[in-house]
C-alpha atoms as a PDB file:
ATOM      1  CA  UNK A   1      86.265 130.641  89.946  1.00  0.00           C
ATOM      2  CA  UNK A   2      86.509 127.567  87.611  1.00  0.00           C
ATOM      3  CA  UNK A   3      84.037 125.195  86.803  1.00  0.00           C
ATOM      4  CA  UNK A   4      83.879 121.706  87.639  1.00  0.00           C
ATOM      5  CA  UNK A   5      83.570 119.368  84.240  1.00  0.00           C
ATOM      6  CA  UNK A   6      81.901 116.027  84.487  1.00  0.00           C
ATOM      7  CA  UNK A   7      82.896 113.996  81.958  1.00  0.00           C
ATOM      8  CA  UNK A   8      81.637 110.662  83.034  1.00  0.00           C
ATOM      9  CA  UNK A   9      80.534 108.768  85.547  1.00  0.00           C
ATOM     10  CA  UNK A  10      84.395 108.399  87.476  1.00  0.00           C
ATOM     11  CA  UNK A  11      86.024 111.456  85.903  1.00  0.00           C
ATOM     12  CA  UNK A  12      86.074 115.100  86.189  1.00  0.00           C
ATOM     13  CA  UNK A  13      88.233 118.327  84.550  1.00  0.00           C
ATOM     14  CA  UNK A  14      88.752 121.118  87.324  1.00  0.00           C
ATOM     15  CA  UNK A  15      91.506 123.907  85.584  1.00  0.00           C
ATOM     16  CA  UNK A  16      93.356 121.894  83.807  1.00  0.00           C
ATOM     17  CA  UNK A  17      93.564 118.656  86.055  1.00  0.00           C
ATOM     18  CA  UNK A  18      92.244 115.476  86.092  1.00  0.00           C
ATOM     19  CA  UNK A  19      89.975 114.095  88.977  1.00  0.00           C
ATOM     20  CA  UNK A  20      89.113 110.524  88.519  1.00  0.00           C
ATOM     21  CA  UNK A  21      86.365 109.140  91.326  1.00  0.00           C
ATOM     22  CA  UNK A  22      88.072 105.956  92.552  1.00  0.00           C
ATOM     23  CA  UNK A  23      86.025 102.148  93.801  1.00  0.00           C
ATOM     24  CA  UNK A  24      84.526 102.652  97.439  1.00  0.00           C
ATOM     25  CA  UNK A  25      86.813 101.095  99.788  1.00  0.00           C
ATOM     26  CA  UNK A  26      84.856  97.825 101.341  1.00  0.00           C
ATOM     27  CA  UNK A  27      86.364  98.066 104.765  1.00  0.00           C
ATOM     28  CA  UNK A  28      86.155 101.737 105.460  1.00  0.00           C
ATOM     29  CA  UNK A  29      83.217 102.862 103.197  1.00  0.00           C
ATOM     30  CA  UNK A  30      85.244 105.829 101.639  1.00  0.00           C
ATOM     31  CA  UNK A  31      85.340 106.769  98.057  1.00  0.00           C
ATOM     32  CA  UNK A  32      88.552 108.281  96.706  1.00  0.00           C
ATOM     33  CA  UNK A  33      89.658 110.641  94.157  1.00  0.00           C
ATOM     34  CA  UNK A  34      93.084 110.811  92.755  1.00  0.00           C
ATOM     35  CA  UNK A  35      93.949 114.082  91.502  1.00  0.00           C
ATOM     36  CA  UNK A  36      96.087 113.758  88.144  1.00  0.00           C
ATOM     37  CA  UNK A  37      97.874 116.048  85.478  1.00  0.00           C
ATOM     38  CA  UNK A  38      99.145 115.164  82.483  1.00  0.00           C
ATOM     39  CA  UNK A  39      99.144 111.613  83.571  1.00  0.00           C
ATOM     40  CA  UNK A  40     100.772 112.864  86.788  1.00  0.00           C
ATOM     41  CA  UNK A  41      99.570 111.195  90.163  1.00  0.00           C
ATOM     42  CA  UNK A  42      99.284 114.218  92.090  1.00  0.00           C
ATOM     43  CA  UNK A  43      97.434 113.187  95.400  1.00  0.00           C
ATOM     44  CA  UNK A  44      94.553 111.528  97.053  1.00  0.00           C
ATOM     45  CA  UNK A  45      91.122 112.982  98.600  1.00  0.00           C
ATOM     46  CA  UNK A  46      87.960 111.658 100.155  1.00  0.00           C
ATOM     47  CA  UNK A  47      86.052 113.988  98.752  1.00  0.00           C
ATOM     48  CA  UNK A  48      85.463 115.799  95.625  1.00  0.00           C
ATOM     49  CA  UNK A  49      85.396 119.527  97.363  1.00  0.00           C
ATOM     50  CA  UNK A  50      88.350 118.532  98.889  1.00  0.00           C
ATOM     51  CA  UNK A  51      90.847 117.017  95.450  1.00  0.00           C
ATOM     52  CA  UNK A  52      89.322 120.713  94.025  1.00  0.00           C
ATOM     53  CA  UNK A  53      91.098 122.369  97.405  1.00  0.00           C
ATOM     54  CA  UNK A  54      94.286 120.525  96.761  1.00  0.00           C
ATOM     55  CA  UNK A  55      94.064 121.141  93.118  1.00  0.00           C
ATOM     56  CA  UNK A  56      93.505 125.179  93.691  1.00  0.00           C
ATOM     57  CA  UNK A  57      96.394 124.889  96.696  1.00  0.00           C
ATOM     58  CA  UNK A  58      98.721 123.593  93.571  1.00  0.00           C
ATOM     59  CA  UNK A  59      97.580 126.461  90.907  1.00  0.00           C
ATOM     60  CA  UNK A  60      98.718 128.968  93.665  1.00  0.00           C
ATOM     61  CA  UNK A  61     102.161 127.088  94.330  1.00  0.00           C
ATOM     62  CA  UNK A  62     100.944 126.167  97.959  1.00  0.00           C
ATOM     63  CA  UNK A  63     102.220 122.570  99.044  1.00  0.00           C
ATOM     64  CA  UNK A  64     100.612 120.373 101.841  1.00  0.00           C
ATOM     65  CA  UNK A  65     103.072 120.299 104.865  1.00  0.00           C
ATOM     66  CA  UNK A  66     100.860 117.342 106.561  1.00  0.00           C
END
């Protein structure tokens, strides 16, 4: 299992990717995080278990039929 890097407040390393904590949304409430790598836009989550799902779905070649 890999570990999850904080590197600041809004940013995180997770194998290799990038996961940057996005502003709340005011009408909804949600935080986001974009996934990124190599300056990539690779996706969107609501929450930070969930960009680390989508980030270990893309290490095994998986892609998100939704």
């Amino acid at each position: 299992m890999s570990q999850l890097i904080q590197l600041s407040r809004h940013s995180y390393i997770y194998r290799g990717f990038t996961i940057q904590k996005c502003p709340r949304n005011a009408i909804t409430m949600k935080t986001a995080y974009s996934v990124l790598n190599n300056g990539l836009y690779l996706g969107r989550d609501f929450a930070l278990s969930e960009a680390m799902q989508t980030i270990d779905r893309l290490t095994r070649g998986e892609r998100d039929e939704s």
